[in-house]
C-alpha atoms as a PDB file:
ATOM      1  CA  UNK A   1     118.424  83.216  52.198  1.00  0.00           C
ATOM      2  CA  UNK A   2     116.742  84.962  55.287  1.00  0.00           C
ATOM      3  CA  UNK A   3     118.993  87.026  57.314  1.00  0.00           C
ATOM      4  CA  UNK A   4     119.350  85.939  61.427  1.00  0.00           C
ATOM      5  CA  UNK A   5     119.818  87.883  64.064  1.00  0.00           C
ATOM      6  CA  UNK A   6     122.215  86.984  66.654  1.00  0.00           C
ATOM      7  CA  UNK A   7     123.837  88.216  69.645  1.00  0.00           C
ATOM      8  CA  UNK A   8     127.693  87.686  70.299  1.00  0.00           C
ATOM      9  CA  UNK A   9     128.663  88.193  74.039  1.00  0.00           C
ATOM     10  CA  UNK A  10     132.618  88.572  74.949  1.00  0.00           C
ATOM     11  CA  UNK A  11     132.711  89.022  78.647  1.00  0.00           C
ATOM     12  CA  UNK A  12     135.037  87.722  82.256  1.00  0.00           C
ATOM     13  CA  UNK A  13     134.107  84.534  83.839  1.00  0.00           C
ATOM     14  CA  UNK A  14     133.530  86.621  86.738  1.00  0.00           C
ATOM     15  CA  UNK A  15     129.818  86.911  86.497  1.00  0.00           C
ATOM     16  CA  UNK A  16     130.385  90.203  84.186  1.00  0.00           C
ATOM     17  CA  UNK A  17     126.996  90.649  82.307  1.00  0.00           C
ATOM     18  CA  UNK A  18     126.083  92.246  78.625  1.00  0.00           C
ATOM     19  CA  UNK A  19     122.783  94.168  77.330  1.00  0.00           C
ATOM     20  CA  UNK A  20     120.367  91.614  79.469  1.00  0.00           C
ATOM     21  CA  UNK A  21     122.127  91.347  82.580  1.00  0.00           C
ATOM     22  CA  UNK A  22     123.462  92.929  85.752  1.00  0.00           C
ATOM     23  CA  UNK A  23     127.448  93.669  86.399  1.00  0.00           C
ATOM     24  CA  UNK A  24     128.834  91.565  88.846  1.00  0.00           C
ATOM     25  CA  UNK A  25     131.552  92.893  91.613  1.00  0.00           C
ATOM     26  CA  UNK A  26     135.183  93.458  90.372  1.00  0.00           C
ATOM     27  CA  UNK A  27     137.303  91.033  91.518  1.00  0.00           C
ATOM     28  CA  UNK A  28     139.818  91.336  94.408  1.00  0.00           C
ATOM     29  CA  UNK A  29     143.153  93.496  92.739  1.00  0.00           C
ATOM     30  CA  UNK A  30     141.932  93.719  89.212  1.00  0.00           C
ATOM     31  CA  UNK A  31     143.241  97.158  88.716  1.00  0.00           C
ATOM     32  CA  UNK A  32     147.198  96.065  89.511  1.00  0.00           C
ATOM     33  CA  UNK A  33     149.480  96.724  86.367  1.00  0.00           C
ATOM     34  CA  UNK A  34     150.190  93.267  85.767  1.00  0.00           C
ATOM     35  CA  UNK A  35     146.698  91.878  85.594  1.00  0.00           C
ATOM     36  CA  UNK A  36     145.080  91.385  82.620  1.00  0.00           C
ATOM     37  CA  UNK A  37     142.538  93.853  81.288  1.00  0.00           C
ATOM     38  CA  UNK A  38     140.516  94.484  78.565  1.00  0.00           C
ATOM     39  CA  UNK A  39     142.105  97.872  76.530  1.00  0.00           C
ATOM     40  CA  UNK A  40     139.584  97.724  73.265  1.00  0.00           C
ATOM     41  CA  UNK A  41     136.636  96.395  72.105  1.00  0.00           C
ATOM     42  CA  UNK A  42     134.838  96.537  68.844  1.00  0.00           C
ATOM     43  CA  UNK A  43     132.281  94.786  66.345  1.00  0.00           C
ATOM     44  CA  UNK A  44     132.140  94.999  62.518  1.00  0.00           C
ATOM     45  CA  UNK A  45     128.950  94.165  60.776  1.00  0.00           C
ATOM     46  CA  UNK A  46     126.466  95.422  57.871  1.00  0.00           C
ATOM     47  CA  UNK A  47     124.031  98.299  58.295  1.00  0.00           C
ATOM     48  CA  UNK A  48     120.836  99.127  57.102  1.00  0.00           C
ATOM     49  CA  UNK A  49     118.506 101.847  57.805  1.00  0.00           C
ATOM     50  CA  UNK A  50     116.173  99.816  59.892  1.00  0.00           C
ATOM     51  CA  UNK A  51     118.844  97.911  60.775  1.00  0.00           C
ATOM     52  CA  UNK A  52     121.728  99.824  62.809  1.00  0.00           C
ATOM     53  CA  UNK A  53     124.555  98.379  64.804  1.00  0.00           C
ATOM     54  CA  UNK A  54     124.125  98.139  68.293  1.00  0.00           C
ATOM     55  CA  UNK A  55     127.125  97.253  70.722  1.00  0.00           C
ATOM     56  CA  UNK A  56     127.128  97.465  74.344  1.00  0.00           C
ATOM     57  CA  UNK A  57     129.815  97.361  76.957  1.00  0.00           C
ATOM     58  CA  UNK A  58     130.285  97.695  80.548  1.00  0.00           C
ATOM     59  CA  UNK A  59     132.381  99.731  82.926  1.00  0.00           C
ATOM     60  CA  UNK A  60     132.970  97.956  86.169  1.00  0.00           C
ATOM     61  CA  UNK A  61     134.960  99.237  89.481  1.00  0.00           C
ATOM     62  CA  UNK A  62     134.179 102.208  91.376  1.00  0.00           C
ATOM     63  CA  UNK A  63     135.431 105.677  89.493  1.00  0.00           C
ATOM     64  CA  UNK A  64     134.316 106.830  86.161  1.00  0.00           C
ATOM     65  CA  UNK A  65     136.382 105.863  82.836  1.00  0.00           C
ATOM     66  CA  UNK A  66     137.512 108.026  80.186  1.00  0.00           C
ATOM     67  CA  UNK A  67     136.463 106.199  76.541  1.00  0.00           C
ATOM     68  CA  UNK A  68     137.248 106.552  73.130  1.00  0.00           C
ATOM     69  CA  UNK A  69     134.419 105.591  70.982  1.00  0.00           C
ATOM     70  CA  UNK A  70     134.694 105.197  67.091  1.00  0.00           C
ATOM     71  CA  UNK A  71     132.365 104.431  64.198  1.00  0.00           C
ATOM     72  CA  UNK A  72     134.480 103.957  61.218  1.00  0.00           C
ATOM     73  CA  UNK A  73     133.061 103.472  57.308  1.00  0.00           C
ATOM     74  CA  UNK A  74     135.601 105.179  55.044  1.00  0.00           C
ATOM     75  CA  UNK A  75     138.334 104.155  57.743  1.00  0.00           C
ATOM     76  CA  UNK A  76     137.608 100.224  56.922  1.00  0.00           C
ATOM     77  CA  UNK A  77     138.604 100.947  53.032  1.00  0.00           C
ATOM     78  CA  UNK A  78     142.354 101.103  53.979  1.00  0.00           C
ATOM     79  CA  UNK A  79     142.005  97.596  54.902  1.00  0.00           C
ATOM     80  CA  UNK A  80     140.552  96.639  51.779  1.00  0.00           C
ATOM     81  CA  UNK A  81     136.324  96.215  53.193  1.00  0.00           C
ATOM     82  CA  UNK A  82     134.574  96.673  50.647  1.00  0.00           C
ATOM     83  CA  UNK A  83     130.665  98.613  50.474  1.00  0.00           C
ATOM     84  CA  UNK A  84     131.299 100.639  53.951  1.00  0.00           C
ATOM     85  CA  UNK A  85     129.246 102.718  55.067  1.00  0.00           C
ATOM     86  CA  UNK A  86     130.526 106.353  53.577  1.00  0.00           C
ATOM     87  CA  UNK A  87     128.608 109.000  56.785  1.00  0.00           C
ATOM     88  CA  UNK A  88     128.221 106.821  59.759  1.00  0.00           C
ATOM     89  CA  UNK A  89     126.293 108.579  62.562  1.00  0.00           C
ATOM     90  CA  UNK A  90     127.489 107.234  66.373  1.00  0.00           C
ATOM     91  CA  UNK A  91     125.306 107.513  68.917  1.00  0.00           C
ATOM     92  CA  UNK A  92     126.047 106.752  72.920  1.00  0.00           C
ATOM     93  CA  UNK A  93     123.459 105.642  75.249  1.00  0.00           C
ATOM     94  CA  UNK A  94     123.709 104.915  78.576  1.00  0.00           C
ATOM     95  CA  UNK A  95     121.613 102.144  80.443  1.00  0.00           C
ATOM     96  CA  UNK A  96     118.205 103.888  80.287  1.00  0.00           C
ATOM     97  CA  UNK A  97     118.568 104.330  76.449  1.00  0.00           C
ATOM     98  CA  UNK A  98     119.196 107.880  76.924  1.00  0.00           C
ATOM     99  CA  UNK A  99     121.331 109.235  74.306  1.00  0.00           C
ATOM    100  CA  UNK A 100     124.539 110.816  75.967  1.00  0.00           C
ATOM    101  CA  UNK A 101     125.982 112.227  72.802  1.00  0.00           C
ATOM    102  CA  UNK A 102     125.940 111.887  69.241  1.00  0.00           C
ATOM    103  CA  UNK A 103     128.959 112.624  66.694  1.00  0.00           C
ATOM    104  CA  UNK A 104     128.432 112.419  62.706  1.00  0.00           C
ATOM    105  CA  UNK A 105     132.273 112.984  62.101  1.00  0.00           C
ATOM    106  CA  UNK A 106     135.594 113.637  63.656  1.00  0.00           C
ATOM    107  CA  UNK A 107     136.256 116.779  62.247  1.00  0.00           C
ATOM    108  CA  UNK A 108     139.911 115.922  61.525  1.00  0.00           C
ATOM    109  CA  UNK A 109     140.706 116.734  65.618  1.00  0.00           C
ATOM    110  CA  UNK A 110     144.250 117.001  66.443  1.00  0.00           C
ATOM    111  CA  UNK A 111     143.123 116.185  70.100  1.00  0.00           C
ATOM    112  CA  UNK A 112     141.035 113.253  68.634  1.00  0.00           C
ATOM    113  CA  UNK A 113     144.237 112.088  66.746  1.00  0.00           C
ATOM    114  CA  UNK A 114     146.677 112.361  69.951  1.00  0.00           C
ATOM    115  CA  UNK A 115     143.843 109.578  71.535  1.00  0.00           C
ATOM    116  CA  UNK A 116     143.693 107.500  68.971  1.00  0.00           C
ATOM    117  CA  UNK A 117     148.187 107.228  68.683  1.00  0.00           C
ATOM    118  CA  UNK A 118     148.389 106.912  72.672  1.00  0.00           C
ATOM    119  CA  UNK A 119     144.932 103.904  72.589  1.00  0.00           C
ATOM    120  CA  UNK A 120     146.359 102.367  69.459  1.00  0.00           C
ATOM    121  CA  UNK A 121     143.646 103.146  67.168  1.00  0.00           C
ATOM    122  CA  UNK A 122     144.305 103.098  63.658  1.00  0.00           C
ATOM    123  CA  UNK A 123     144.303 106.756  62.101  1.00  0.00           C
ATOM    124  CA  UNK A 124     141.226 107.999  60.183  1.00  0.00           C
ATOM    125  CA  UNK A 125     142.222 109.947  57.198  1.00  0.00           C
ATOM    126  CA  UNK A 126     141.831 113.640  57.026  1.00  0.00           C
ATOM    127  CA  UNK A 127     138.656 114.913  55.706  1.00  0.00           C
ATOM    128  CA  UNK A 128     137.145 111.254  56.363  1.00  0.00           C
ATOM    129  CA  UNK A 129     133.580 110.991  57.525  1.00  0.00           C
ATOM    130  CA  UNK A 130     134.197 108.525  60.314  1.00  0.00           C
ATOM    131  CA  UNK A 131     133.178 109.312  63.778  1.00  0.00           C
ATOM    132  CA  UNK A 132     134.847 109.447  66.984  1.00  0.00           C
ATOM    133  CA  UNK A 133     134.439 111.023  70.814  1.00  0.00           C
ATOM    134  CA  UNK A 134     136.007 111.093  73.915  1.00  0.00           C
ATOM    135  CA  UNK A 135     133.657 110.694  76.788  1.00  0.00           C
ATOM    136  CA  UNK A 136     134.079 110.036  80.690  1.00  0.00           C
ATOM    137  CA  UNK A 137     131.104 107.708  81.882  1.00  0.00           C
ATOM    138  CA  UNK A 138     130.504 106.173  85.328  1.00  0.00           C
ATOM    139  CA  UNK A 139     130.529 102.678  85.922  1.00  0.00           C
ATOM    140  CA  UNK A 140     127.498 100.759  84.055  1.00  0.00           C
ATOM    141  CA  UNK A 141     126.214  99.696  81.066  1.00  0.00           C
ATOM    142  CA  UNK A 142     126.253 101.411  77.877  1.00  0.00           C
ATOM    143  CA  UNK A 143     125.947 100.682  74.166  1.00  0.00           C
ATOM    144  CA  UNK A 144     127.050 102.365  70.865  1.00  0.00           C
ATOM    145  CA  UNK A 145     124.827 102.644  67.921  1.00  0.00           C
ATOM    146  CA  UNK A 146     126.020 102.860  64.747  1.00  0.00           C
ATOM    147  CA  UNK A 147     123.583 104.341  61.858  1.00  0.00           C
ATOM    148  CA  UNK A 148     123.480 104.660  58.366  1.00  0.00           C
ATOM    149  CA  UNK A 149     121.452 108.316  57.464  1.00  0.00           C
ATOM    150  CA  UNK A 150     121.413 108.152  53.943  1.00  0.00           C
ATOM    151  CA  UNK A 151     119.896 104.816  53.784  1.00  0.00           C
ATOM    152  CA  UNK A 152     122.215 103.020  51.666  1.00  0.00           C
ATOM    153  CA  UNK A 153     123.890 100.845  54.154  1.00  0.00           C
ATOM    154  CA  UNK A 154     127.016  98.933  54.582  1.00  0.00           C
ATOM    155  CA  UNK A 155     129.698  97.745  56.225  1.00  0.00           C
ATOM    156  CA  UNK A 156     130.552  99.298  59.484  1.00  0.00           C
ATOM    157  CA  UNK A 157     133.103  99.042  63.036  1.00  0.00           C
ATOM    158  CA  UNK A 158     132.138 100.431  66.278  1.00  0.00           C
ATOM    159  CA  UNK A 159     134.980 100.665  68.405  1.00  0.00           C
ATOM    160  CA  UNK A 160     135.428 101.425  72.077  1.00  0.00           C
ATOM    161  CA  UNK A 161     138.889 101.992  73.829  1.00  0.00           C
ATOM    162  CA  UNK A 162     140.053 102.591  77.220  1.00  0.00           C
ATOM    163  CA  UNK A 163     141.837 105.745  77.518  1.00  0.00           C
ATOM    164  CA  UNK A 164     143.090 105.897  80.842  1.00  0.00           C
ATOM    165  CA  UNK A 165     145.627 102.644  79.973  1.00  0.00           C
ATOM    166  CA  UNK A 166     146.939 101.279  83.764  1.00  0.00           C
ATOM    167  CA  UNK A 167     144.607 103.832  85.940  1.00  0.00           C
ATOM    168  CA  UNK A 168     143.114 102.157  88.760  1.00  0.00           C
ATOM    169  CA  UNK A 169     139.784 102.160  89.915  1.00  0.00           C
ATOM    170  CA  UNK A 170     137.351 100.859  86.805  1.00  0.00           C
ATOM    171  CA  UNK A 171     138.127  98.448  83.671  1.00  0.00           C
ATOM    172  CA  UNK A 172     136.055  97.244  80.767  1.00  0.00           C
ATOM    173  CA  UNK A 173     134.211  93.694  81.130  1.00  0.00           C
ATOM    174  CA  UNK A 174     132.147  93.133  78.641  1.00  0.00           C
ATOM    175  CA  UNK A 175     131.215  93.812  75.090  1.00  0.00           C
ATOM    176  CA  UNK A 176     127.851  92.640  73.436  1.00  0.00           C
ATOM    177  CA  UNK A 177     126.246  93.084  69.967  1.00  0.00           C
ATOM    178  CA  UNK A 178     123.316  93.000  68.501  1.00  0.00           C
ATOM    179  CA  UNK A 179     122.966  92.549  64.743  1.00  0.00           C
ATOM    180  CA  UNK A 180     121.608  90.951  61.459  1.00  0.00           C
ATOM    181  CA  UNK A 181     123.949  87.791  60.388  1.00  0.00           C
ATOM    182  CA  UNK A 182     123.886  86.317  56.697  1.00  0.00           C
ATOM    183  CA  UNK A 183     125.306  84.437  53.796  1.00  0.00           C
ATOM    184  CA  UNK A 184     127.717  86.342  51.681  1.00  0.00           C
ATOM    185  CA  UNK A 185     129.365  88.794  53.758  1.00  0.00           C
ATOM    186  CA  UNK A 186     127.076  89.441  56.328  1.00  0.00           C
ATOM    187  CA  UNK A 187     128.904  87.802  59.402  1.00  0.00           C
ATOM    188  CA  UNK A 188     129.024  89.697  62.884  1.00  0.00           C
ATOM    189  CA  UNK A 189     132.491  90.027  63.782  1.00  0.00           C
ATOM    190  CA  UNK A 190     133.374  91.018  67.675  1.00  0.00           C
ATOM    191  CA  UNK A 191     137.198  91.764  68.375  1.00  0.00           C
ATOM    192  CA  UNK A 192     138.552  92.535  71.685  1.00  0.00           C
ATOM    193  CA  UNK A 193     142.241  93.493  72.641  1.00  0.00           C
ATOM    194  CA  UNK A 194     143.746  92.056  76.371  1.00  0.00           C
ATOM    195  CA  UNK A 195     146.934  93.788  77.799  1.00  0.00           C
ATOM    196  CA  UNK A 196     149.134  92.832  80.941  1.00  0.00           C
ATOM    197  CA  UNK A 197     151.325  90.747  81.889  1.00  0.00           C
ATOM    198  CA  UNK A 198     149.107  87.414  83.051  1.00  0.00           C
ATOM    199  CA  UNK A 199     146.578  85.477  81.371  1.00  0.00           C
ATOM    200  CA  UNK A 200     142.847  85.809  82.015  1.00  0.00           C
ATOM    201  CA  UNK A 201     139.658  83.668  81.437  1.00  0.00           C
ATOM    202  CA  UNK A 202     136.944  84.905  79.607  1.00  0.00           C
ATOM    203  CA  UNK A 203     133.034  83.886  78.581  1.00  0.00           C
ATOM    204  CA  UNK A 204     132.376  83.746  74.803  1.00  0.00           C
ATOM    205  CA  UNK A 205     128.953  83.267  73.113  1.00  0.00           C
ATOM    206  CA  UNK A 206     127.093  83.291  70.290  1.00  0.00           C
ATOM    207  CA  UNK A 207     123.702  84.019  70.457  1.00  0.00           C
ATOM    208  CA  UNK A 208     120.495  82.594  68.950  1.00  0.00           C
ATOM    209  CA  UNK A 209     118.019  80.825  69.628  1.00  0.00           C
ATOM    210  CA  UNK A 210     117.735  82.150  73.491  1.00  0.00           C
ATOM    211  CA  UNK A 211     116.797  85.810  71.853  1.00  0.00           C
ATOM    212  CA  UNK A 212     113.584  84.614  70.868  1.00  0.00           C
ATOM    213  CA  UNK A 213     112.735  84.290  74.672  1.00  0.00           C
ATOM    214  CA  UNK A 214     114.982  87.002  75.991  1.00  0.00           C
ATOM    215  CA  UNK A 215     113.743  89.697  73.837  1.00  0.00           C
ATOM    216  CA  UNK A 216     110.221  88.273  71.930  1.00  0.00           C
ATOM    217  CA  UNK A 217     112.413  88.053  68.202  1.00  0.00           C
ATOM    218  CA  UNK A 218     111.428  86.143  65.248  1.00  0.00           C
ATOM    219  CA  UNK A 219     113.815  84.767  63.075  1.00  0.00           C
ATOM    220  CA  UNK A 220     117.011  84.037  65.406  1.00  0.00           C
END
């Protein structure tokens, strides 16, 4: 069966964009406490070598945001995934494509390991190849790659958490990926975790046939 590509898009009903669009102005008090906000977002799917995952995400408001960003492999085997990706490389780019950093491990970090209790990341095992860094960006749009270097591919989750939890100022909006989709396992999975005290509304989609047109790809 020929593998699809699709694009999954979790963002606000405000006008938020993903990878193809621009952000849209935060709306009037939506760094209060008690409003809704996006605290994690994340997207598990199936590498390749010519085929890495690709997630992007926003930063909205008007001061930078400190991030945690994650590529687990080995991490996923706790949770019984099967075929993970054993070395994933992350890579952060900003809006340009420009590579902002690059992390093949977490190098069993006590400081990485205090972020990931107070976010509510699950631990990584020490000694585990997963990957993981802490990064303050400016608002925009960014997007995590997730590669497979010894070309064996498999099952991976990038994962990108606020770290500054009620700090006003800037908030996540969107989260958008990029990635193969097949029969048998190969499903794109987004996740996203809301906290606060109040409902919000968001835009979901999935991706298809519009790539063809967007982005001049075959086989959507």
């Amino acid at each position: 069966m020929h593998a699809n590509r699709s694009l999954i898009g979790l963002c606000f009903a405000i006008g938020a964009q993903g990878l193809f669009g621009q952000l849209a102005p935060a709306p009037s008090g939506a760094d209060t406490a008690a409003e809704a906000r996006l605290v994690n977002l994340s997207t598990r799917a199936r590498v390749a070598a010519d085929n890495p995952l690709i997630t992007g995400f926003a930063i909205n408001g008007t001061n930078p945001r400190t991030v945690l960003v994650r590529a687990a492999g080995p991490g996923l085997a706790a949770f019984g995934v099967p075929g993970v990706v054993a070395a994933p490389h992350l890579r952060l780019h900003d809006a340009s494509g420009a590579v902002i950093l690059e992390n093949s491990g977490w190098g069993d970090s006590t400081a990485l390991g205090k972020v990931f209790l107070a976010t509510g990341a699950f631990p990584f095992a020490q000694g585990s190849a997963d990957a993981a860094a802490v990064v303050t960006l400016a608002p925009g749009s960014y997007s995590v790659e997730v590669l497979d270097d010894s070309g064996r591919g498999g099952v991976a989750l990038a994962e990108i958490y606020d770290a500054q939890g009620t700090a006003a100022g800037s908030h996540l909006v969107n989260v958008s990926t990029y990635g193969t989709v097949s029969a048998g396992g190969g499903e794109l999975i987004s996740g996203f975790v809301l906290a606060g005290n109040a409902p919000r509304q968001f835009l979901v989609r999935g991706v298809g046939p519009a790539l063809e047109k967007q982005i001049g790809r075959a086989h959507v």
